[in-house]
C-alpha atoms as a PDB file:
ATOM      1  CA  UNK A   1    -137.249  67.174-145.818  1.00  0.00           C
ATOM      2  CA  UNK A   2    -135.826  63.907-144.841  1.00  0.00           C
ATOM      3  CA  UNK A   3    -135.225  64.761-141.156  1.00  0.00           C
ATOM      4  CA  UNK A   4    -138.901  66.502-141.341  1.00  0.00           C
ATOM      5  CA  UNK A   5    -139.984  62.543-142.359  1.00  0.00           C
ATOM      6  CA  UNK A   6    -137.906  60.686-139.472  1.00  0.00           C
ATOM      7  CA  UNK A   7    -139.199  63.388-137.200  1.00  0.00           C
ATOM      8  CA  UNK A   8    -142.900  62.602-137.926  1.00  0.00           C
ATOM      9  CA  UNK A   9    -142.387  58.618-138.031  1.00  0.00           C
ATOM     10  CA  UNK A  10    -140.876  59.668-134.594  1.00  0.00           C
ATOM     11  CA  UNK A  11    -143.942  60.839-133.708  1.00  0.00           C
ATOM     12  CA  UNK A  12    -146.027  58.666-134.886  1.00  0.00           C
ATOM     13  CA  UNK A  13    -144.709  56.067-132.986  1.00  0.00           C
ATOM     14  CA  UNK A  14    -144.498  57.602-129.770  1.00  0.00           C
ATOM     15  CA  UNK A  15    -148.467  58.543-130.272  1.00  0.00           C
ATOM     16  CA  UNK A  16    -149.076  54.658-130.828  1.00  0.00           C
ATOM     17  CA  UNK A  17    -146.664  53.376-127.827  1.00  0.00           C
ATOM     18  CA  UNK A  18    -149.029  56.201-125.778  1.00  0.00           C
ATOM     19  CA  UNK A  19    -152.124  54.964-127.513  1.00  0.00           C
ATOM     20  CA  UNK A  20    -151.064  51.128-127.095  1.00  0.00           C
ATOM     21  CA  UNK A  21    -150.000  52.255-123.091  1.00  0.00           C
ATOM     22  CA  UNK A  22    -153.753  53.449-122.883  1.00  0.00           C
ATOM     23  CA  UNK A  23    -155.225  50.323-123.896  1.00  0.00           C
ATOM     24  CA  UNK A  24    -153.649  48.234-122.057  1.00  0.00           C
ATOM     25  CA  UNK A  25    -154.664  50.316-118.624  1.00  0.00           C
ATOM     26  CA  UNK A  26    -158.219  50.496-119.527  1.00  0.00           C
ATOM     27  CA  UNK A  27    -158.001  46.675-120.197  1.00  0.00           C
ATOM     28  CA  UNK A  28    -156.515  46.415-116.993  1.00  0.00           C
ATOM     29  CA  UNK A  29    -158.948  48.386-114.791  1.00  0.00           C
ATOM     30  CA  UNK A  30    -162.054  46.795-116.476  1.00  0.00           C
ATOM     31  CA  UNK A  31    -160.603  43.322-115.668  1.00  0.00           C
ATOM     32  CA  UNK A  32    -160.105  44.289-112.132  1.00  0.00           C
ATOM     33  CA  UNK A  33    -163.667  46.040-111.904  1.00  0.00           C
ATOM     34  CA  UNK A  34    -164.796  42.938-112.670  1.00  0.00           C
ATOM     35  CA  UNK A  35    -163.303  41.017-110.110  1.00  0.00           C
ATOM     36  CA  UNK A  36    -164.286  43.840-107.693  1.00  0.00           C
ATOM     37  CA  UNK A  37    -167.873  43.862-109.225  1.00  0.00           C
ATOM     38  CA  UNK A  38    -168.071  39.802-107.507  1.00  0.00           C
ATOM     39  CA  UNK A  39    -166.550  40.233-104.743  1.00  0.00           C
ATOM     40  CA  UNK A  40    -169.120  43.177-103.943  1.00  0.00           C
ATOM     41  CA  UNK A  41    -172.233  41.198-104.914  1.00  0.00           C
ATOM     42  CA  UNK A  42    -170.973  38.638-102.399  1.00  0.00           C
ATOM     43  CA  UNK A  43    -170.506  40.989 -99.949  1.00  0.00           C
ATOM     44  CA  UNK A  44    -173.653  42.400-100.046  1.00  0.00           C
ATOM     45  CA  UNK A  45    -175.532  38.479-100.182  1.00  0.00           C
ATOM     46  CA  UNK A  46    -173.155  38.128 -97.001  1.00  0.00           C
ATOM     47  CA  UNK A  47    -174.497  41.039 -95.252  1.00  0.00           C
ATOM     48  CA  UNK A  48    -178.088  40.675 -96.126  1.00  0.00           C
ATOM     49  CA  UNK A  49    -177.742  37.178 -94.533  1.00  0.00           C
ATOM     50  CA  UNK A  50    -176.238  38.675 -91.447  1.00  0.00           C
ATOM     51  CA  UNK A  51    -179.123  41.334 -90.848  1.00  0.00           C
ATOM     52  CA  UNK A  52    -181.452  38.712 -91.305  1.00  0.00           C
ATOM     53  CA  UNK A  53    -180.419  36.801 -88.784  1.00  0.00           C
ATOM     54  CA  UNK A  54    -179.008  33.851 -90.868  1.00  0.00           C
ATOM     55  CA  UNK A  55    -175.906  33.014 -89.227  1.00  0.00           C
ATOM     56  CA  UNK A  56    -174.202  29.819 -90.325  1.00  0.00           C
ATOM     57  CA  UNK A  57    -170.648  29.072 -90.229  1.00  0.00           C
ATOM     58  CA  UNK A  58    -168.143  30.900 -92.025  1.00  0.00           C
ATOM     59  CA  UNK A  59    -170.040  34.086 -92.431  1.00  0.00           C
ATOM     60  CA  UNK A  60    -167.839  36.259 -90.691  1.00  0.00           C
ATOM     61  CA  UNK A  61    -164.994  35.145 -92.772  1.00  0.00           C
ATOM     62  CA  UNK A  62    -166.494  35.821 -95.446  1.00  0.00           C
ATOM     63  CA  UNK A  63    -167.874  39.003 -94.569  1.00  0.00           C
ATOM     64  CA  UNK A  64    -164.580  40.341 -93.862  1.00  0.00           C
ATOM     65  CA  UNK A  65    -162.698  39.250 -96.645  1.00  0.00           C
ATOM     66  CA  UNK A  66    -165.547  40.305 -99.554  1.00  0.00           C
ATOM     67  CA  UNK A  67    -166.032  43.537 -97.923  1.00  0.00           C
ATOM     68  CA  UNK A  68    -162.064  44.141 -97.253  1.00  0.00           C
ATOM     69  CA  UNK A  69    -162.140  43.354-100.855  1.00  0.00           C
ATOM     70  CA  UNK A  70    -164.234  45.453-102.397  1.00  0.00           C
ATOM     71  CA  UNK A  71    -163.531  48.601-100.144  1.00  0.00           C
ATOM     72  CA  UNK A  72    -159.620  48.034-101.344  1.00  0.00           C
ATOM     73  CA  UNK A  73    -160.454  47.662-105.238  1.00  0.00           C
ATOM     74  CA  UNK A  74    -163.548  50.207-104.879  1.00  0.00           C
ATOM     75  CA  UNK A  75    -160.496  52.860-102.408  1.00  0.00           C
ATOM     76  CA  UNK A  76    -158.135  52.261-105.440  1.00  0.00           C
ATOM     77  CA  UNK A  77    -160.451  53.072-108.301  1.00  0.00           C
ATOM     78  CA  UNK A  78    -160.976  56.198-106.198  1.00  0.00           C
ATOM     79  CA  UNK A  79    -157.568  57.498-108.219  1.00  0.00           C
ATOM     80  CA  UNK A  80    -158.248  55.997-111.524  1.00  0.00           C
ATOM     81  CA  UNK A  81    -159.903  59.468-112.983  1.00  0.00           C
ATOM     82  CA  UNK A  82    -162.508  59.172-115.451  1.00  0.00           C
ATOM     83  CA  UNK A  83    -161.124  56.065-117.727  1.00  0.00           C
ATOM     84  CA  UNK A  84    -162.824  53.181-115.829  1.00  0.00           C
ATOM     85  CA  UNK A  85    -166.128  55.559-114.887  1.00  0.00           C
ATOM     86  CA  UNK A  86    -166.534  57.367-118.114  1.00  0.00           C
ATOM     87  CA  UNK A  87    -166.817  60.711-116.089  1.00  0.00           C
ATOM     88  CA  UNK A  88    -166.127  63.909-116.822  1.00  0.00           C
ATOM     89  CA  UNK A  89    -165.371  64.737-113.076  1.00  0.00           C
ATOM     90  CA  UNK A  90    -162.551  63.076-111.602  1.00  0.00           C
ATOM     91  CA  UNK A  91    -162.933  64.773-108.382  1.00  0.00           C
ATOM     92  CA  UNK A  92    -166.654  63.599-108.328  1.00  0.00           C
ATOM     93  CA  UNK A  93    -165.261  59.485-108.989  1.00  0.00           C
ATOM     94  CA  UNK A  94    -162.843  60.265-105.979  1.00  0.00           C
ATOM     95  CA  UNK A  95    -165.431  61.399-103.560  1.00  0.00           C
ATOM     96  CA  UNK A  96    -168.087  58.544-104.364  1.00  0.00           C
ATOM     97  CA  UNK A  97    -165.600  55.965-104.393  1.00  0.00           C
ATOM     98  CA  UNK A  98    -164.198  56.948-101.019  1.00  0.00           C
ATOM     99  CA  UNK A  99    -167.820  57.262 -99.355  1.00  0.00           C
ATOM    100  CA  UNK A 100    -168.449  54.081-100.736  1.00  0.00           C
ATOM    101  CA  UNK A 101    -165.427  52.783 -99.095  1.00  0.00           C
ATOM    102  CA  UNK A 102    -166.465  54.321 -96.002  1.00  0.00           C
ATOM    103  CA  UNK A 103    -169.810  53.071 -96.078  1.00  0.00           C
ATOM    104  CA  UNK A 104    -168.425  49.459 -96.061  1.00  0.00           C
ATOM    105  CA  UNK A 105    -165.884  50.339 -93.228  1.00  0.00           C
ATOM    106  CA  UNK A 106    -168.764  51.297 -91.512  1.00  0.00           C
ATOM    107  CA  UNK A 107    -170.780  48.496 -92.346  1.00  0.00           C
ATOM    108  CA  UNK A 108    -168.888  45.693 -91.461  1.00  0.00           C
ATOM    109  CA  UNK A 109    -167.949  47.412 -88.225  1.00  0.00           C
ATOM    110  CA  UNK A 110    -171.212  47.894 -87.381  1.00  0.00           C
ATOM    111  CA  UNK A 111    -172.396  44.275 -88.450  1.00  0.00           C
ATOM    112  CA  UNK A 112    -169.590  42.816 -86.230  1.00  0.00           C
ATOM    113  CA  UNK A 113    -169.764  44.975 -83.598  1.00  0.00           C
ATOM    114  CA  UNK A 114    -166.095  46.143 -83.341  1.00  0.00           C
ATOM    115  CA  UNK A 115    -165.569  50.215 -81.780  1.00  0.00           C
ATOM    116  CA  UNK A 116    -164.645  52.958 -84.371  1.00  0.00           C
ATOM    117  CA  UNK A 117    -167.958  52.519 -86.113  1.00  0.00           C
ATOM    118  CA  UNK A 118    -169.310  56.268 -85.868  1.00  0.00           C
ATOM    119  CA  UNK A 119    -166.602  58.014 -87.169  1.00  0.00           C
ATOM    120  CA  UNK A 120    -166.150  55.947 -90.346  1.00  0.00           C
ATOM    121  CA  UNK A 121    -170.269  55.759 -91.065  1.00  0.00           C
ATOM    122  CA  UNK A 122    -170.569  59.861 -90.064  1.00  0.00           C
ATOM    123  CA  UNK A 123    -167.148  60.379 -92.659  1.00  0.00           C
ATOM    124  CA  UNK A 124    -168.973  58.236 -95.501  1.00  0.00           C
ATOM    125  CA  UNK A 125    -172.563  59.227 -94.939  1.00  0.00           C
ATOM    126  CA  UNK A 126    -171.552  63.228 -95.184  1.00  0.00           C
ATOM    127  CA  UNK A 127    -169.067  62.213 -98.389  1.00  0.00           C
ATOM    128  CA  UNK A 128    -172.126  60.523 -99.731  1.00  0.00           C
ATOM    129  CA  UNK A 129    -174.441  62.769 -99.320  1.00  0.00           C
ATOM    130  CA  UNK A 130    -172.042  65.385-100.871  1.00  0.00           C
ATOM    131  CA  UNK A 131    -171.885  63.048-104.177  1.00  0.00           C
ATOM    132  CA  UNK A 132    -175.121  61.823-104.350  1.00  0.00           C
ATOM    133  CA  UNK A 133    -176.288  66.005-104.791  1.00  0.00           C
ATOM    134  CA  UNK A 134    -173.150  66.656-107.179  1.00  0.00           C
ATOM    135  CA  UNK A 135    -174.712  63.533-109.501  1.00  0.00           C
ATOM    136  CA  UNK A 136    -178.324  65.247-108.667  1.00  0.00           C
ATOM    137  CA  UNK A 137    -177.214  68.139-109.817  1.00  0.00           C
ATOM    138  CA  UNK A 138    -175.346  67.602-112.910  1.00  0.00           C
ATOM    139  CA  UNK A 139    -177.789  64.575-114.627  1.00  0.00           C
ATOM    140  CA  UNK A 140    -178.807  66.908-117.091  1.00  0.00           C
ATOM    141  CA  UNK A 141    -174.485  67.543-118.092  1.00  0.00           C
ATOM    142  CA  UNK A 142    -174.108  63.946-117.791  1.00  0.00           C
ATOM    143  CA  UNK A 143    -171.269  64.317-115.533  1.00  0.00           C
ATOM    144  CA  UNK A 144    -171.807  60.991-114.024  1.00  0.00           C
ATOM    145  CA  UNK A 145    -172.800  58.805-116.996  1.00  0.00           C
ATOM    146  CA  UNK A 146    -175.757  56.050-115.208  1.00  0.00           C
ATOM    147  CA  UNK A 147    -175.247  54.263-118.671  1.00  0.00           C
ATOM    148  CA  UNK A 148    -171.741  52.497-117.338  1.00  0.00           C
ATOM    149  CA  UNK A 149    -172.273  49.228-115.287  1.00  0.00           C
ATOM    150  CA  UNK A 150    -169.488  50.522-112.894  1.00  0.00           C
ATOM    151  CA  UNK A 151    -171.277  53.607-112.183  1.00  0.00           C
ATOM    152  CA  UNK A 152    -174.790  52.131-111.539  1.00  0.00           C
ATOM    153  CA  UNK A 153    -172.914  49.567-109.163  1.00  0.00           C
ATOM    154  CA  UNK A 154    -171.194  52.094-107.550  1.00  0.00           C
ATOM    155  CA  UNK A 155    -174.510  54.008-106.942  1.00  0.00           C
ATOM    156  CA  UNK A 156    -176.394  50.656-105.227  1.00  0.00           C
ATOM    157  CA  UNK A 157    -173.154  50.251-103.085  1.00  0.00           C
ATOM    158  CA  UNK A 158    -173.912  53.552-101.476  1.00  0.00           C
ATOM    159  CA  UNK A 159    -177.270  53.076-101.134  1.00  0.00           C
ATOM    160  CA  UNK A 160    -177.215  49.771 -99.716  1.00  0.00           C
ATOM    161  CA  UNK A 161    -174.370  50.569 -97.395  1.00  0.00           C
ATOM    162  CA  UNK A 162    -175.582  53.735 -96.321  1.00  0.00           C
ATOM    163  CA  UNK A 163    -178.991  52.578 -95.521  1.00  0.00           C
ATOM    164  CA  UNK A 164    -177.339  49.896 -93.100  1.00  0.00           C
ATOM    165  CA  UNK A 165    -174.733  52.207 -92.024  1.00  0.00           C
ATOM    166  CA  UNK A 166    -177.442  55.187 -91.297  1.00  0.00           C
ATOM    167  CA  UNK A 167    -179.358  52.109 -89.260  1.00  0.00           C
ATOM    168  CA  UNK A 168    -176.429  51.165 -87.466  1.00  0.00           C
ATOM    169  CA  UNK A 169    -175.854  55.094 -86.816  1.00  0.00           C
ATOM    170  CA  UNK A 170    -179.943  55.758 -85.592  1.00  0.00           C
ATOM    171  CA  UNK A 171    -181.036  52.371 -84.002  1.00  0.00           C
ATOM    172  CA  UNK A 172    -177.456  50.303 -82.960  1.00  0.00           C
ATOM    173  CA  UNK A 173    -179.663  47.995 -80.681  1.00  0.00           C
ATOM    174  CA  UNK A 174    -182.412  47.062 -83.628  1.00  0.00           C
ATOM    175  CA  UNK A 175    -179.214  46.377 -85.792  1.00  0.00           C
ATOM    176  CA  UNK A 176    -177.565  44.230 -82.896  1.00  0.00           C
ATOM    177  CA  UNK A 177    -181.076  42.439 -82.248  1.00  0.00           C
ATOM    178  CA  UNK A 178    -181.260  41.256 -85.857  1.00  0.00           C
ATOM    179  CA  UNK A 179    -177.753  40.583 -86.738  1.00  0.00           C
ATOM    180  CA  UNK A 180    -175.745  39.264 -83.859  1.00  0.00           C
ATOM    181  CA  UNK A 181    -176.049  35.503 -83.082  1.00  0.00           C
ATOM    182  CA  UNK A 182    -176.884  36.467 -79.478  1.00  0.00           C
ATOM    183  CA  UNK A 183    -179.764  39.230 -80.593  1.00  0.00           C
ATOM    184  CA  UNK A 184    -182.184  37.146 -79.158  1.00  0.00           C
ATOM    185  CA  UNK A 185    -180.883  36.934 -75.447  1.00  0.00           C
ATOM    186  CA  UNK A 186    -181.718  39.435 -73.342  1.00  0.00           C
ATOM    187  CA  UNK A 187    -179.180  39.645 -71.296  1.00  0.00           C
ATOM    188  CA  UNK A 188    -176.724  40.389 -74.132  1.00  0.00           C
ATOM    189  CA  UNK A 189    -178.949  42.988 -75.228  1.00  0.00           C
ATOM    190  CA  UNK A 190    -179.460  44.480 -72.177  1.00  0.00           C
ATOM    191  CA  UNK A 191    -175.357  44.458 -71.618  1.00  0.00           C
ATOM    192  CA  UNK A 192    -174.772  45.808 -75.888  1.00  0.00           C
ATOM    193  CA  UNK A 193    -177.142  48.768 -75.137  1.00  0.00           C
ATOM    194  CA  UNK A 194    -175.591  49.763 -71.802  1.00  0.00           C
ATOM    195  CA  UNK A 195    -172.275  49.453 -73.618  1.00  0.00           C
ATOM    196  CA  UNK A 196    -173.893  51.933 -76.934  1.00  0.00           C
ATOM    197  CA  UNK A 197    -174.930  54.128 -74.328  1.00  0.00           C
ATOM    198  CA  UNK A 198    -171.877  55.022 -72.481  1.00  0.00           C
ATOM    199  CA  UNK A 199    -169.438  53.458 -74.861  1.00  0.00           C
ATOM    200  CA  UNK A 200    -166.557  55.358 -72.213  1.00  0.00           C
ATOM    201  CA  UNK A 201    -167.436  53.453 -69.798  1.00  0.00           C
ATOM    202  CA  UNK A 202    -164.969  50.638 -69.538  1.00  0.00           C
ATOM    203  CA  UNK A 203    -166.759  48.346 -67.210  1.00  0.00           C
ATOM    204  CA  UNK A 204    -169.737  48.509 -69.227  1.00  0.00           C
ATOM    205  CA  UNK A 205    -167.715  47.492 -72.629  1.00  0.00           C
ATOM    206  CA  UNK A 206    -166.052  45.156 -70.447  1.00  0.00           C
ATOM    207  CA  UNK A 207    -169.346  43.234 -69.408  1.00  0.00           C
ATOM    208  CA  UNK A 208    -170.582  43.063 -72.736  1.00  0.00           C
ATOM    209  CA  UNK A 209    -167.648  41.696 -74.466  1.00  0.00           C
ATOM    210  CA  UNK A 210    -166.548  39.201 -71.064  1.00  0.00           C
ATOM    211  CA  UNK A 211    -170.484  38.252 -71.413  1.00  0.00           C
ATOM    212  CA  UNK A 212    -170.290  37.550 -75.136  1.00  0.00           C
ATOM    213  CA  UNK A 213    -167.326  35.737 -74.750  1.00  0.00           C
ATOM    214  CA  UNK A 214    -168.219  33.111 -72.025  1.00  0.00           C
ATOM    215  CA  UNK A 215    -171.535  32.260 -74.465  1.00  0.00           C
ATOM    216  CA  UNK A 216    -169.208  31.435 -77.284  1.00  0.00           C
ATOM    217  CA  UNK A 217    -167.141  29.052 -75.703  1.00  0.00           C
ATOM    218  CA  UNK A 218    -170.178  27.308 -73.851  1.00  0.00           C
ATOM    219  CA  UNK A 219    -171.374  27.370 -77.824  1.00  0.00           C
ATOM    220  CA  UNK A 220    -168.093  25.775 -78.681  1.00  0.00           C
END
């Protein structure tokens, strides 16, 4: 009887250390989602001011860091199973949180015009797509619970990604006319859109990035 008691106390305890352990993870991934929850709404404010051709110093600092940020926390939460998101799917968290991550890749690749841009925006638009028809499909199971904060922002980071990310995809010269600082000469555009066309073509990258260059140190 007496070792029946100890053994149950036993277990008690370990069932409140694992309860206790529990709590203090889901207090840790809220207080990162969060921080992750700022940094995103900065980067998108930092992106919406670089497609609308508002480009004042610092942006692409800023731009880099906020979406770095948020594409690390949002990549990480991609693993955290259905504590933070209050899902039912883990699998489903994991796909929509690497799309999103994608998406931003894509984004700020696109935005600054580095190379690499289609594979990451094709990746995350086709993991998207897949996710955004999973959710579709399952509202009425309330696998993906649109009550939580961090699902709803997780939803407007793929659709505000992916609708800059599909534009950078369908119209790269629009994009590059609105968002670089040198959209509005046409000699740079003329140069970009030789460059989207045959990106293989090293002399062609070569004259757009040499041309680009010389106008930012006269700038400077």
């Amino acid at each position: 009887m007496e070792n029946q008691i100890i053994f149950l106390n036993l277990e008690q305890t370990k069932s409140m250390e694992t309860n206790q352990q529990l709590a203090a993870k889901e207090e840790f991934y809220h207080r990162f989602k969060k921080i992750e929850l700022i940094v995103s709404a900065i980067a998108v404010v930092a992106v919406s001011a670089k497609i609308s051709g508002l480009h004042f110093p610092g942006l692409s600092p800023i731009l880099i860091v906020s979406i770095g940020s948020s594409m690390m926390f949002t990549g990480l939460f991609a693993f955290s199973g259905t504590t933070i998101y209050e899902n039912k799917k883990p699998v489903l968290v994991t796909i929509a949180c690497l799309a999103c991550s994608l998406l931003m890749v894509g984004t700020l690749f696109s935005i600054m015009f580095w190379p690499g841009t289609r594979m990451f925006i094709i990746v995350g638009l086709s993991l998207s797509m897949l996710a955004l028809i999973w959710i579709a499909a399952g509202l009425g199971e309330n696998i993906f619970s649109l009550t939580s904060i961090y699902n709803r922002a997780l939803l407007l980071k793929i659709v505000f990604f992916g609708s800059i990310a599909a534009w950078a995809l369908s119209s790269p010269v629009e994009l590059y006319k609105h968002a670089s600082v040198y959209g509005k000469d046409p000699i740079a555009v003329r140069l970009y859109e030789a460059h989207i066309k045959d990106p293989q073509n090293s002399a062609k990258t070569q004259a757009f990035y040499e041309y680009t260059k010389s106008k930012r140190k006269k700038n400077h």
